[in-house]
PDB file of N, CA and C in Angstrom:
ATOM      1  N   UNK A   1     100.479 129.064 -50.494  1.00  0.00           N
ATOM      2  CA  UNK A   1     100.106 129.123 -49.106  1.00  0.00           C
ATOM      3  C   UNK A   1     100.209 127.714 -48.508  1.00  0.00           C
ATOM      4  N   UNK A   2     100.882 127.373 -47.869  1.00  0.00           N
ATOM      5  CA  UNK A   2     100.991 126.510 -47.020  1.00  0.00           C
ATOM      6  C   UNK A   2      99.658 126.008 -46.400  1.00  0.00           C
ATOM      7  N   UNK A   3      99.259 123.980 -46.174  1.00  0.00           N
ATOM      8  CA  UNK A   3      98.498 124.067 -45.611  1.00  0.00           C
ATOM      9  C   UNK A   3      98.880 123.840 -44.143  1.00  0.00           C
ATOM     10  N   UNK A   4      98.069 123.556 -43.281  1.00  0.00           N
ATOM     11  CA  UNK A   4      98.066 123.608 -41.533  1.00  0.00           C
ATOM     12  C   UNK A   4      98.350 121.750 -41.722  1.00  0.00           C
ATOM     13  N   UNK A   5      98.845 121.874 -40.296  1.00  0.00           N
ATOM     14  CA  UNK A   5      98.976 120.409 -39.807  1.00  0.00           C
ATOM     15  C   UNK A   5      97.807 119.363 -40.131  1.00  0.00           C
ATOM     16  N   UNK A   6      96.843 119.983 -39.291  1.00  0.00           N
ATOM     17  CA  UNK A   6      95.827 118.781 -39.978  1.00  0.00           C
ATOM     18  C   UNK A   6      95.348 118.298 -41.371  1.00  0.00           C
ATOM     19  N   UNK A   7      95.586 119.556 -42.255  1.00  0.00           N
ATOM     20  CA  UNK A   7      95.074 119.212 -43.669  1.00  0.00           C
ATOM     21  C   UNK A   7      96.291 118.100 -44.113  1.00  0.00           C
ATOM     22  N   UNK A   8      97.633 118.402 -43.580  1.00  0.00           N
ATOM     23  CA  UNK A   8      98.547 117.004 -43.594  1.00  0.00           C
ATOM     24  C   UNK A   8      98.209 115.823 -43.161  1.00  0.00           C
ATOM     25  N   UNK A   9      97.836 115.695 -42.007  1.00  0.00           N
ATOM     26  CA  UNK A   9      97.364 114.716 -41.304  1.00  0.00           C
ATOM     27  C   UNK A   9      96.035 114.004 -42.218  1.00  0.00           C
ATOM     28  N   UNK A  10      95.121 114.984 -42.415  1.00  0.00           N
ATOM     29  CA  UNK A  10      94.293 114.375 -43.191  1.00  0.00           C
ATOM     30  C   UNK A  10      94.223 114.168 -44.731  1.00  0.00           C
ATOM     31  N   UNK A  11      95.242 114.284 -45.075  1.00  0.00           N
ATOM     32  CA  UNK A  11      95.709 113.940 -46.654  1.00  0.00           C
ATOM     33  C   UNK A  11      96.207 112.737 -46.206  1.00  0.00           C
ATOM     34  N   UNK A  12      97.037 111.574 -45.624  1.00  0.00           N
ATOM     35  CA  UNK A  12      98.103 110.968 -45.001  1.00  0.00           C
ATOM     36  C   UNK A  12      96.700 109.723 -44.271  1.00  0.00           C
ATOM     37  N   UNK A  13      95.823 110.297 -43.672  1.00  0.00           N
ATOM     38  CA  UNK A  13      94.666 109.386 -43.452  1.00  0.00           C
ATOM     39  C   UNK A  13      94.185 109.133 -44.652  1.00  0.00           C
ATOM     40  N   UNK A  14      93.689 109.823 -45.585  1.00  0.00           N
ATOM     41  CA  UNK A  14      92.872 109.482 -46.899  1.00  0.00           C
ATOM     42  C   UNK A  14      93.677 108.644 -47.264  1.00  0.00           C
ATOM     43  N   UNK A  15      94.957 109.204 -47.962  1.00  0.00           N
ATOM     44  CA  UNK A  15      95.517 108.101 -48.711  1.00  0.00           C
ATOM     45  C   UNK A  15      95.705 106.518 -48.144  1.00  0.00           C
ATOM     46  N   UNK A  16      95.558 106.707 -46.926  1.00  0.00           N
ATOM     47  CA  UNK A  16      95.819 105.199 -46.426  1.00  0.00           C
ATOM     48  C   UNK A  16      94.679 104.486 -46.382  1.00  0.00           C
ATOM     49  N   UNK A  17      93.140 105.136 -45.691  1.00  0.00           N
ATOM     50  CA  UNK A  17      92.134 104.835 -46.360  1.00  0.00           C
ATOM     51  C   UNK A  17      92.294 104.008 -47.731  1.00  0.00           C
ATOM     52  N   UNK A  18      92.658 104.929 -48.725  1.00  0.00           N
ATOM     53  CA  UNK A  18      92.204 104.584 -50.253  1.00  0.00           C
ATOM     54  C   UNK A  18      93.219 103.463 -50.626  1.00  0.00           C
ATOM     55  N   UNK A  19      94.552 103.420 -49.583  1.00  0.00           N
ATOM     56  CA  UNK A  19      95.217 102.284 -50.438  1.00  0.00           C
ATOM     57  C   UNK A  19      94.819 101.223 -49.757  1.00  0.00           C
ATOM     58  N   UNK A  20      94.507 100.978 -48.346  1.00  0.00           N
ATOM     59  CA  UNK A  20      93.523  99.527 -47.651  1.00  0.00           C
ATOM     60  C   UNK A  20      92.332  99.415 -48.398  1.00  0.00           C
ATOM     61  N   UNK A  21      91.627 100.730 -49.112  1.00  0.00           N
ATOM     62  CA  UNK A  21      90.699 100.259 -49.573  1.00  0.00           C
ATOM     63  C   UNK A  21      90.608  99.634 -50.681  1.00  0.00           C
ATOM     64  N   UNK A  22      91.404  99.759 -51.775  1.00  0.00           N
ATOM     65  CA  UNK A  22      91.761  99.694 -53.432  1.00  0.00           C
ATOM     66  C   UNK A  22      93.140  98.474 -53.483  1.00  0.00           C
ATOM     67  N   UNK A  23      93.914  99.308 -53.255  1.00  0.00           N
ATOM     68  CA  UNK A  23      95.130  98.372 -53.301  1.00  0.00           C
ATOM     69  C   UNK A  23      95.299  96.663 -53.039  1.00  0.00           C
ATOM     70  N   UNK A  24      95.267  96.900 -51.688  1.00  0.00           N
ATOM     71  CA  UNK A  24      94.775  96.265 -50.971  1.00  0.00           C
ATOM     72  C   UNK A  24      93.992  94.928 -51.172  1.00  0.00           C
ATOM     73  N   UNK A  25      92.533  94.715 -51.987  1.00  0.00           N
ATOM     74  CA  UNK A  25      91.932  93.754 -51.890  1.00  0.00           C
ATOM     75  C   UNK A  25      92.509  93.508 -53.326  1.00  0.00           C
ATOM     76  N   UNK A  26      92.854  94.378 -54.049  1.00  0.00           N
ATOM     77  CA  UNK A  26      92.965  94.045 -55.674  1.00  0.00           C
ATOM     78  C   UNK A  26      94.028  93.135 -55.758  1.00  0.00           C
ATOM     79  N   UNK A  27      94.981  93.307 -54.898  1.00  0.00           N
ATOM     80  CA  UNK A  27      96.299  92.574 -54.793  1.00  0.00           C
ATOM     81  C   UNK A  27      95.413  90.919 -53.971  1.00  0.00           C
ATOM     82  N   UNK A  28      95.194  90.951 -52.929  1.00  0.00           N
ATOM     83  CA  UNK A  28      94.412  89.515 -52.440  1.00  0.00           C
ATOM     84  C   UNK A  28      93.829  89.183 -53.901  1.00  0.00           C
ATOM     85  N   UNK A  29      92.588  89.644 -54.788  1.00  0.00           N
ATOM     86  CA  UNK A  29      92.086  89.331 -55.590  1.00  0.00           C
ATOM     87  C   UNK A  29      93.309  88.682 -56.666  1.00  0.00           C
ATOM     88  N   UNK A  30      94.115  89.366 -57.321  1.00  0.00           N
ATOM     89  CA  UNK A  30      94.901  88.831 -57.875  1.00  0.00           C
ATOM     90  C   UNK A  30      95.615  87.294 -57.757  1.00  0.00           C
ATOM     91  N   UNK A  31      95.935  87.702 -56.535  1.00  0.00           N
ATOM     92  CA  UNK A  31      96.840  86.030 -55.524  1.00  0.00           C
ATOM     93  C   UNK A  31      95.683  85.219 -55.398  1.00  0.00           C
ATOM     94  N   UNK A  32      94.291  85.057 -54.960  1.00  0.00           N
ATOM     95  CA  UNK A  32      93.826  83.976 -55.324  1.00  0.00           C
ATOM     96  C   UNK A  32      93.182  83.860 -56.664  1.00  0.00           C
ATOM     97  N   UNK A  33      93.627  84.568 -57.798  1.00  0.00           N
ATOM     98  CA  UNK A  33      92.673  83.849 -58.781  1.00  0.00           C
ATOM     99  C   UNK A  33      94.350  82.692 -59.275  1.00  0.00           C
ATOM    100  N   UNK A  34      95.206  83.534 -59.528  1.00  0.00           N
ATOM    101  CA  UNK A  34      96.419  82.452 -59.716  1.00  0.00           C
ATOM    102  C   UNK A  34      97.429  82.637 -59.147  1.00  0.00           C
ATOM    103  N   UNK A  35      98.805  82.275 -59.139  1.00  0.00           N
ATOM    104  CA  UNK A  35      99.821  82.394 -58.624  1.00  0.00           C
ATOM    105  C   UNK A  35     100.760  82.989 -59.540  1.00  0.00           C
ATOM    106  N   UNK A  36     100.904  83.995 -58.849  1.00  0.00           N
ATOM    107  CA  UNK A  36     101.965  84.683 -60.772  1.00  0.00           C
ATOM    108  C   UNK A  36     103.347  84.145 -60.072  1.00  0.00           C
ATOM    109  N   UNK A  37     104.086  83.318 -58.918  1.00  0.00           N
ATOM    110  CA  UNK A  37     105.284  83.441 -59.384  1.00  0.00           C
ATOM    111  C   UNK A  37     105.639  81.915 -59.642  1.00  0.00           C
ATOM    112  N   UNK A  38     104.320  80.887 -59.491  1.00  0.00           N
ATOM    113  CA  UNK A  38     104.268  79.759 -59.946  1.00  0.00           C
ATOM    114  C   UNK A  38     105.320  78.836 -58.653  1.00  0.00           C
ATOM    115  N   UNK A  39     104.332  79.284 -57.515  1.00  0.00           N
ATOM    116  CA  UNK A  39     105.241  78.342 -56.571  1.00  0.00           C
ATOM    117  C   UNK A  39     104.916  77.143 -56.170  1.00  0.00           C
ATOM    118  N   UNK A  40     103.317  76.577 -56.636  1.00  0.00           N
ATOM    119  CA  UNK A  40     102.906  75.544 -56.558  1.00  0.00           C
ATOM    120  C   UNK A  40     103.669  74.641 -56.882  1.00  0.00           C
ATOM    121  N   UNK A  41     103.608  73.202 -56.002  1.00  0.00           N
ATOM    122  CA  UNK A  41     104.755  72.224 -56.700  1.00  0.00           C
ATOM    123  C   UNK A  41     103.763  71.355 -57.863  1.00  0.00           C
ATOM    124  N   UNK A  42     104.304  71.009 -58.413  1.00  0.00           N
ATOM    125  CA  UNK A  42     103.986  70.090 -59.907  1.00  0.00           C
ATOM    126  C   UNK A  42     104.933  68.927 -59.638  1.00  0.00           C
ATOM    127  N   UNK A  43     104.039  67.512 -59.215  1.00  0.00           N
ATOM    128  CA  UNK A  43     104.846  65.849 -59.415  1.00  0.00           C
ATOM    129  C   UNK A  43     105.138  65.498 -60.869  1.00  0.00           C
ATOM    130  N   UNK A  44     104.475  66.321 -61.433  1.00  0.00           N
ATOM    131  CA  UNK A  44     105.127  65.871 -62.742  1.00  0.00           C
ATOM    132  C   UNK A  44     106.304  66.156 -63.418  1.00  0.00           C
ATOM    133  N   UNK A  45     106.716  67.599 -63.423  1.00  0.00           N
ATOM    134  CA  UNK A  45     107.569  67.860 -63.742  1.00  0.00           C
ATOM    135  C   UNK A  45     109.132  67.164 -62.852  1.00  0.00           C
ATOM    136  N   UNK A  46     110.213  67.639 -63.491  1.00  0.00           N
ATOM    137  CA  UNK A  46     111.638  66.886 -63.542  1.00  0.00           C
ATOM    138  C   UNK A  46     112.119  67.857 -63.106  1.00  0.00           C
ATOM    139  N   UNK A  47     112.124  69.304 -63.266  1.00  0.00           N
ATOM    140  CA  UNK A  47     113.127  70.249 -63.118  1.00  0.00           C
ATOM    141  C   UNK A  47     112.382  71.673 -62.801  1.00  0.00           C
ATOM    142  N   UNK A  48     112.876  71.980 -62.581  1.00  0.00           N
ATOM    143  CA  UNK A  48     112.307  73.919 -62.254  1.00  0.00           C
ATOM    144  C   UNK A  48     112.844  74.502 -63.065  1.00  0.00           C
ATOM    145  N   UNK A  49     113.713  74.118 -63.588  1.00  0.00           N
ATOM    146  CA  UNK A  49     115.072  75.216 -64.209  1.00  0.00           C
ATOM    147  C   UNK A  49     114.289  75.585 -65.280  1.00  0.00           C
ATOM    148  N   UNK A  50     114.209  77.068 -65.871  1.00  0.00           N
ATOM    149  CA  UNK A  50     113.256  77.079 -67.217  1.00  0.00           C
ATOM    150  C   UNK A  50     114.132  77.795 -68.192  1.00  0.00           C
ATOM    151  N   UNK A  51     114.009  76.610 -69.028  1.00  0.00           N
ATOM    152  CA  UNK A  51     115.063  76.698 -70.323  1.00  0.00           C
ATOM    153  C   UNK A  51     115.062  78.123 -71.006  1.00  0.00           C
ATOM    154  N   UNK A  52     116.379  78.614 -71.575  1.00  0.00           N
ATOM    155  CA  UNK A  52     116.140  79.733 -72.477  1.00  0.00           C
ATOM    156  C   UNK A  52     115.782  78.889 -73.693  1.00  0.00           C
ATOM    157  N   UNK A  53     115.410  80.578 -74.619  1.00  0.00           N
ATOM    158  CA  UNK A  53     114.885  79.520 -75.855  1.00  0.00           C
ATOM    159  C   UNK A  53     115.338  79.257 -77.097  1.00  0.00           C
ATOM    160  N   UNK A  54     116.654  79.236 -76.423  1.00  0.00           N
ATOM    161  CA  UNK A  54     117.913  78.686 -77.643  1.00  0.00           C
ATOM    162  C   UNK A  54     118.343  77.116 -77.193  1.00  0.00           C
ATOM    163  N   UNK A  55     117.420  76.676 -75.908  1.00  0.00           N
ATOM    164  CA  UNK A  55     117.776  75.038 -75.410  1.00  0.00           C
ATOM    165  C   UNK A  55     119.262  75.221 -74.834  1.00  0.00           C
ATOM    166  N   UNK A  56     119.643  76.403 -74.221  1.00  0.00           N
ATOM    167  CA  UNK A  56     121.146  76.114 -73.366  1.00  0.00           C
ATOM    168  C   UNK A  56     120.600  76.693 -71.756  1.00  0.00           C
ATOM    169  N   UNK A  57     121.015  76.056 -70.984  1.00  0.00           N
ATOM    170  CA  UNK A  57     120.532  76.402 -69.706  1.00  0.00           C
ATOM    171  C   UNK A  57     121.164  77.823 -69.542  1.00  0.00           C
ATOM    172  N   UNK A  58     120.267  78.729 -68.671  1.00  0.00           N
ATOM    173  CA  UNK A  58     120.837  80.113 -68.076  1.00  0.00           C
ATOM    174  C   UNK A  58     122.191  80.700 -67.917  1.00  0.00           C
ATOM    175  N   UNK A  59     123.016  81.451 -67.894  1.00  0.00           N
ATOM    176  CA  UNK A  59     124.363  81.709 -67.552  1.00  0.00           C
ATOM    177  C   UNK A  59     125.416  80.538 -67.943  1.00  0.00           C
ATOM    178  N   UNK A  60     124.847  79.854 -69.341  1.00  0.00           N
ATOM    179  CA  UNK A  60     125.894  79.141 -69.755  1.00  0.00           C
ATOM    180  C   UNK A  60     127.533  79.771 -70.376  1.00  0.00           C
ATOM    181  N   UNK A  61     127.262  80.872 -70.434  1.00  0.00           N
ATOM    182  CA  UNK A  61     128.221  81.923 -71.085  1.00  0.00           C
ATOM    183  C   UNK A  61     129.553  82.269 -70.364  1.00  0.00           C
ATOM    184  N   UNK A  62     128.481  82.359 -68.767  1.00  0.00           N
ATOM    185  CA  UNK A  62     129.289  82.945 -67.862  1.00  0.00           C
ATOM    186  C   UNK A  62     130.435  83.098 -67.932  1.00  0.00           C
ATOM    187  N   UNK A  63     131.319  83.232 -67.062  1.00  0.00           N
ATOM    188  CA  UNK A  63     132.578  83.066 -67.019  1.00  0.00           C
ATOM    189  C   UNK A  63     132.629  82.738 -65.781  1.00  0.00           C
TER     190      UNK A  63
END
């Protein structure tokens, strides 16, 4: 049985509810405890490039 328009409508509100509510802060929470893609700059370091771990830089193969 098919439901009516509004029970659409209000499935479509909930879920958006629940993902501003859940989603939402968990993802903020995440981003400030660290930075997962490591965009902070570092003066110390020399290079960005991050070595494979055979010591040959990335797409040395290439062609």
């Amino acid at each position: 049985m098919p439901g009516s328009r509004w029970t659409e409508r209000l499935r479509h509100l909930g879920l958006a509810v629940l993902y501003f509510a859940v989603v939402t802060p968990a993802g903020l929470c995440a981003r400030a405890v660290r930075d997962p893609l490591r965009r902070s700059r570092d003066d110390r370091r020399t290079s960005y490039l991050d070595r494979s771990p055979r010591g040959r830089p990335p797409f040395a193969d290439a062609p």
